[in-house]
C-alpha atoms as a PDB file:
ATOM      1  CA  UNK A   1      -9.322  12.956 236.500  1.00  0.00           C
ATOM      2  CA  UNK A   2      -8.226   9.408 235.176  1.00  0.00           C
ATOM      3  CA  UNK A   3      -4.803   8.668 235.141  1.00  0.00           C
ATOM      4  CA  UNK A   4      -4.387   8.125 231.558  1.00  0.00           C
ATOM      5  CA  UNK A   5      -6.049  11.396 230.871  1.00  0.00           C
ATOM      6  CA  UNK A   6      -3.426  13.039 232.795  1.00  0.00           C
ATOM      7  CA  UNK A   7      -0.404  11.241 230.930  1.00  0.00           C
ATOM      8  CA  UNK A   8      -2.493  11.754 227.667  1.00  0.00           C
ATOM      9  CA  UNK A   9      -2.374  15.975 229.179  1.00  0.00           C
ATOM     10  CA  UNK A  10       1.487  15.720 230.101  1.00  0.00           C
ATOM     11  CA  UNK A  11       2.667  14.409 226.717  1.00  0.00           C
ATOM     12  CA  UNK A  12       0.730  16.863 224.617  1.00  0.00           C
ATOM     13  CA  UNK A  13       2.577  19.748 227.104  1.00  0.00           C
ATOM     14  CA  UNK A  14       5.878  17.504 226.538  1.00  0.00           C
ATOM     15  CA  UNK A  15       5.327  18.467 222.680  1.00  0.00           C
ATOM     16  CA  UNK A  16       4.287  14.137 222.260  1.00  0.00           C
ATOM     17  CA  UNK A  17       1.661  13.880 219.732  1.00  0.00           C
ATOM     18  CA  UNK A  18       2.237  10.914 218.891  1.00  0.00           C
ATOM     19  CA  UNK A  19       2.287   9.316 222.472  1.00  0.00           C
ATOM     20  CA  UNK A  20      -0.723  11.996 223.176  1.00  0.00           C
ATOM     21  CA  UNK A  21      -2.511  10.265 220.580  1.00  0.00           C
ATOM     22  CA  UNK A  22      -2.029   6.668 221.179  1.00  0.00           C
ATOM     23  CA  UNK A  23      -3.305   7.415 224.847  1.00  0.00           C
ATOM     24  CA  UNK A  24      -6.012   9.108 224.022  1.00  0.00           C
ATOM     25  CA  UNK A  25      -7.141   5.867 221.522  1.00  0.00           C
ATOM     26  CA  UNK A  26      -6.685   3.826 225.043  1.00  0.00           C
ATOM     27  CA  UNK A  27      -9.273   6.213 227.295  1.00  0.00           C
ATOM     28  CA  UNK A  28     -12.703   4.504 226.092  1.00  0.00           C
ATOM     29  CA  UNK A  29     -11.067   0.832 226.270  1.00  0.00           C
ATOM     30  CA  UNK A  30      -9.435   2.013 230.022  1.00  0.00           C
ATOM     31  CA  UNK A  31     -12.741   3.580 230.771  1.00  0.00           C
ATOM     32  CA  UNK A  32     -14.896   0.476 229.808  1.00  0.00           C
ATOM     33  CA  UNK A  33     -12.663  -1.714 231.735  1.00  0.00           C
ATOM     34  CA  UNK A  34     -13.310   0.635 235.075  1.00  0.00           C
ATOM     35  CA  UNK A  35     -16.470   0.904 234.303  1.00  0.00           C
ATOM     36  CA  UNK A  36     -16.909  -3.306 234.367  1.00  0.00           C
ATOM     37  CA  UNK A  37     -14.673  -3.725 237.474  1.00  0.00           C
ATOM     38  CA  UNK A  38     -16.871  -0.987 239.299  1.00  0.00           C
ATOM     39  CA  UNK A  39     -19.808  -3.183 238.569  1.00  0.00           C
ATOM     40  CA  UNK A  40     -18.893  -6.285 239.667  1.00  0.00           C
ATOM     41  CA  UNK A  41     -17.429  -4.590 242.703  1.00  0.00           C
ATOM     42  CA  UNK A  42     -20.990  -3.463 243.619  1.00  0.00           C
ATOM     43  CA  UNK A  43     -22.396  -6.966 242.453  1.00  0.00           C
ATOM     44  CA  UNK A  44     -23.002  -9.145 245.663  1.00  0.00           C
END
């Protein structure tokens, strides 16, 4: 599990949807950017 899902998981159990929300609007950007940095990791 990604770290921002987790924070996204402990605000909605903190009773944060707001702060659930905006997190959860971050994943596919966070994702993407792991996704990119995996690449060029692999990338001689």
């Amino acid at each position: 599990m990604e770290p921002l899902e987790r924070l996204g998981q402990l605000y909605d159990a903190w009773g944060k949807p707001d702060k659930t929300a905006e997190v959860k609007m971050k994943l596919p950007a966070f994702r993407q950017a792991a996704e990119v940095s995996n690449n060029k990791s692999t990338t001689p």
